[in-house]
Protein backbone atom coordinates (compact mmCIF):
# COMPACT_ATOMS: atom_id res chain seq x y z
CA UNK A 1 6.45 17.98 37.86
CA UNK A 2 9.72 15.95 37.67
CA UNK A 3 11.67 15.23 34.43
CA UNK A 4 14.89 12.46 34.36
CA UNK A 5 16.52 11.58 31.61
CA UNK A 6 18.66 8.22 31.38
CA UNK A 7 21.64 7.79 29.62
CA UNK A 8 20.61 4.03 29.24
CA UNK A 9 17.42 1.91 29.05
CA UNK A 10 19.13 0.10 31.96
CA UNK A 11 18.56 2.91 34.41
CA UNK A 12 15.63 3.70 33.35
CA UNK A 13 13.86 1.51 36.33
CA UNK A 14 16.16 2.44 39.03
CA UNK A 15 15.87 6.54 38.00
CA UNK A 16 11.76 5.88 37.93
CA UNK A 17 12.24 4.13 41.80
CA UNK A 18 13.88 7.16 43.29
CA UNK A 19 12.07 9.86 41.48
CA UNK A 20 9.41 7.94 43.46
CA UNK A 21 10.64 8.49 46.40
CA UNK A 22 11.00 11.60 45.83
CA UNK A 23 7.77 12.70 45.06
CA UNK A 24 6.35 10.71 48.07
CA UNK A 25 8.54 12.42 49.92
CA UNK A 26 7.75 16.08 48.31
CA UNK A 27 4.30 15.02 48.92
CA UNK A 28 4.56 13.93 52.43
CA UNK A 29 3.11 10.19 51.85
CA UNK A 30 2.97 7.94 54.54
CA UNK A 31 4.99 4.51 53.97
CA UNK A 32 1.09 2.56 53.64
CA UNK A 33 -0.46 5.34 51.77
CA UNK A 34 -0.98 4.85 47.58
CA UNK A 35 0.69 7.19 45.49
CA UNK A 36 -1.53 10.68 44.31
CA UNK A 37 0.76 11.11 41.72
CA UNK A 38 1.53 9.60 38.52
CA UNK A 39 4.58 8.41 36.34
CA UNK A 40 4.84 8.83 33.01
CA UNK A 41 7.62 6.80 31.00
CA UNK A 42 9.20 7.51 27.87
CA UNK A 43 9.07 3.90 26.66
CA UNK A 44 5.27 4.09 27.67
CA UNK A 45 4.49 6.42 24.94
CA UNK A 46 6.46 5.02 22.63
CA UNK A 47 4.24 1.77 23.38
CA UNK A 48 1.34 3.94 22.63
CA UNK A 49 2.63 5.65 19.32
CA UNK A 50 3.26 1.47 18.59
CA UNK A 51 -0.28 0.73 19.13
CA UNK A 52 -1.51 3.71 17.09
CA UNK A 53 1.24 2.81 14.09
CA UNK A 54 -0.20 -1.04 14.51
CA UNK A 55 -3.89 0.38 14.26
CA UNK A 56 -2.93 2.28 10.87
CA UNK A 57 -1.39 -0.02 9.23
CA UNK A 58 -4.22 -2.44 9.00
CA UNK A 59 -6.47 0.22 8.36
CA UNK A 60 -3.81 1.19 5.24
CA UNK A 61 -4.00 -2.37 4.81
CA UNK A 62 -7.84 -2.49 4.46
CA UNK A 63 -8.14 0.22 2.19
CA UNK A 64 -5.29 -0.70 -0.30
CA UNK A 65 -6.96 -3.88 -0.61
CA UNK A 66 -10.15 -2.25 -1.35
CA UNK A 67 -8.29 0.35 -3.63
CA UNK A 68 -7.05 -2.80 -5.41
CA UNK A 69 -10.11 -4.42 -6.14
CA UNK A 70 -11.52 -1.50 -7.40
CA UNK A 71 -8.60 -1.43 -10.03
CA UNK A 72 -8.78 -4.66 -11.06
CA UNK A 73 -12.50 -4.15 -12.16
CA UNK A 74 -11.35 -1.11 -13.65
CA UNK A 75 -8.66 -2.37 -15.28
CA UNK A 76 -10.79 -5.66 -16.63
CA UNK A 77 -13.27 -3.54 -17.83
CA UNK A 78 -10.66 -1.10 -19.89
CA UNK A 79 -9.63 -4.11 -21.41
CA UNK A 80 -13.31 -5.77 -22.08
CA UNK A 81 -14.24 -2.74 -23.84
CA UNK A 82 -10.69 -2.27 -25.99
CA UNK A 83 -11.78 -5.92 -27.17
CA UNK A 84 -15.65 -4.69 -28.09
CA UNK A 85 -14.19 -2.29 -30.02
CA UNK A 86 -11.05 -3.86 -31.90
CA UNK A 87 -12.93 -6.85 -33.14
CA UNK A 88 -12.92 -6.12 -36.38
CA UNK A 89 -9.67 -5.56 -35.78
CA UNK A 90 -9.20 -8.90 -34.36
CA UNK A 91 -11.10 -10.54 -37.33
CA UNK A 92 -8.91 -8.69 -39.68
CA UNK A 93 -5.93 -10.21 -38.03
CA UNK A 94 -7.63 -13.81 -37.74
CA UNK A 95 -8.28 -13.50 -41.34
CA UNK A 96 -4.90 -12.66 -42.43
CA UNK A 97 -3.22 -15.52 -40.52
CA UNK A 98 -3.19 -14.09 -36.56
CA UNK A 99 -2.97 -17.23 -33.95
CA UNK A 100 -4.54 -17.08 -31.34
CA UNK A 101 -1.52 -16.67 -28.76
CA UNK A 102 -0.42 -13.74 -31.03
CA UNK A 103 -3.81 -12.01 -30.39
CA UNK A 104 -3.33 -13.29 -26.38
CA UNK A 105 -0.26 -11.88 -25.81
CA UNK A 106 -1.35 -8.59 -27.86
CA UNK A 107 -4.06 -7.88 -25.47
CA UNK A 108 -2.12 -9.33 -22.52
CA UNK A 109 0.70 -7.43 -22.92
CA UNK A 110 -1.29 -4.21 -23.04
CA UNK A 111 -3.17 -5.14 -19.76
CA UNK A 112 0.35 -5.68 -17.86
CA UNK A 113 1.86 -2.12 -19.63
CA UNK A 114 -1.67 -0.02 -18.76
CA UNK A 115 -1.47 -1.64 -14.81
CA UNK A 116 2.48 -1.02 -14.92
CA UNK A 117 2.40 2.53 -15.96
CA UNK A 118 -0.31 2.85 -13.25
CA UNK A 119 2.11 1.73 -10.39
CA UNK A 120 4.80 3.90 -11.49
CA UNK A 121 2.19 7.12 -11.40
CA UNK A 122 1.47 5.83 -8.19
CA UNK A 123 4.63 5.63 -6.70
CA UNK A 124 6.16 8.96 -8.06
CA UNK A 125 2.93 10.75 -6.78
CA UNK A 126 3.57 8.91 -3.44
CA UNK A 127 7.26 9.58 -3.19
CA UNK A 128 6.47 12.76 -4.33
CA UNK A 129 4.06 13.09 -1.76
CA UNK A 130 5.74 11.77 1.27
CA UNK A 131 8.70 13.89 0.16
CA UNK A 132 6.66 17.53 0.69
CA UNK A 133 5.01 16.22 3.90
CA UNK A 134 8.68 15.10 5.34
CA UNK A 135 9.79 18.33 4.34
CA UNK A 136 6.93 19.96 5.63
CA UNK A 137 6.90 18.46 8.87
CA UNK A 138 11.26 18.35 9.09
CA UNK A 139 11.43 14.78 9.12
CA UNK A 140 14.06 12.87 7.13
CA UNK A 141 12.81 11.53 4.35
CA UNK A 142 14.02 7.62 2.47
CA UNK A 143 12.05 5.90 0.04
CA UNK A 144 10.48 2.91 1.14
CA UNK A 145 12.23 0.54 -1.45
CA UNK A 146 10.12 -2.62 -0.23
CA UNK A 147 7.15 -1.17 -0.63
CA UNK A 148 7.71 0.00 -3.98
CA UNK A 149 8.71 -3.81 -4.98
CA UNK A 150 5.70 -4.89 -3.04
CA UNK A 151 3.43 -2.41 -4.96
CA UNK A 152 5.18 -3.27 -8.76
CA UNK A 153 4.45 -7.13 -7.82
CA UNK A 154 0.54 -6.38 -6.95
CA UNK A 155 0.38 -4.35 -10.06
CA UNK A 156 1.56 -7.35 -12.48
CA UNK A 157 -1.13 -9.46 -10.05
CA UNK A 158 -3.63 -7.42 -10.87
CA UNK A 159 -2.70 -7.11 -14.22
CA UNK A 160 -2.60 -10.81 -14.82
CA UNK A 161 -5.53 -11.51 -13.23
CA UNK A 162 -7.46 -8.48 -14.90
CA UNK A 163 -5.83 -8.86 -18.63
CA UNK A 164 -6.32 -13.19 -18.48
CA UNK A 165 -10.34 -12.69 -19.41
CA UNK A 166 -10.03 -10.46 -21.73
CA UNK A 167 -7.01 -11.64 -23.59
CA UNK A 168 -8.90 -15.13 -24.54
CA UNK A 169 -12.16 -13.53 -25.30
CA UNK A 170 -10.29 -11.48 -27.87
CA UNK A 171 -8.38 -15.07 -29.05
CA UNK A 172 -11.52 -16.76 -29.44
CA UNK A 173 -12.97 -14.69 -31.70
CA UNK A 174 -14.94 -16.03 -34.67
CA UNK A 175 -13.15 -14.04 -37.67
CA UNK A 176 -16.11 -14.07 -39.87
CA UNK A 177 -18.42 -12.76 -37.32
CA UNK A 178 -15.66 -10.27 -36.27
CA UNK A 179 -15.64 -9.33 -39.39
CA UNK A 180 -18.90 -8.64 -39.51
CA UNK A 181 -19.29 -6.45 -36.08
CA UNK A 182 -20.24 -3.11 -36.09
């Protein structure tokens, strides 16, 4: 076994050619005969640990879209079910005046602060998280600031698209037979 280390990526080549010929010569090769002996490069593996980074991201990918759509039903159910049972609510509020972009925004608003709070559980439990392993492991730690935007963005998507239903189901309300449910 032979070890060289480079000072440059620009000698990298030229150190890989003579520990060649060194090891062909250590090995008593013949100038026609193949080499019975392999190179490993530094830049090879970190090609490999590319690939393997590449391969987990999509999978990450994959399942946080998943993860997503699960939320979003969550999340539109949490909100169908607050407007089952505040319509008498609602029908007190229609009756007393309430427009119906008052009652919109009401339940819309909600939607966007229960999906907000979620994201910030989420990312102090994943800074929180990646913090201990770092530590764990003695790598340095930083907080991924982009993905933190990226996840508050998909968390007012999902809240928009999950809070939209909802929202105008509770606006649309007939306040007499609001009034009415039981």
């Amino acid at each position: 076994q032979l070890k060289i280390s480079a000072q440059s990526k620009d000698q990298l080549d030229g150190l890989v050619d003579d520990a060649i010929v060194v090891m062909r010569n250590l090995r008593q090769l013949a100038p026609l005969q193949e080499n019975n002996f392999g190179i490993e490069r530094s830049d090879d593996l970190l090609q490999r640990i590319g690939n393997i980074t590449g391969t987990l991201t999509i999978a990450g990918f994959v399942i946080g879209l998943i993860t997503i759509l699960g939320s979003s039903i969550a999340l539109l159910n949490i909100m169908l079910v607050s407007v089952t049972e505040r319509t008498k609510e609602i029908g007190i509020r229609k009756a007393l005046g309430a427009k119906r972009k008052s009652i919109t925004l009401q339940f819309f608003t909600e939607t966007l602060l229960i999906a907000q709070m979620g994201a910030v559980t989420g990312i102090v439990l994943g800074i929180s998280l990646g913090f201990l392993i770092a530590k764990a492991v003695k790598f340095q730690f930083t907080i991924p600031w982009g993905v933190i935007a990226i996840a508050i963005i998909i968390a007012v998507v999902v809240s928009v698209i999950s809070g939209l239903y909802p929202a105008m189901k509770a606006s649309k309300l007939d306040p007499v037979e609001a009034l009415r449910y039981e």
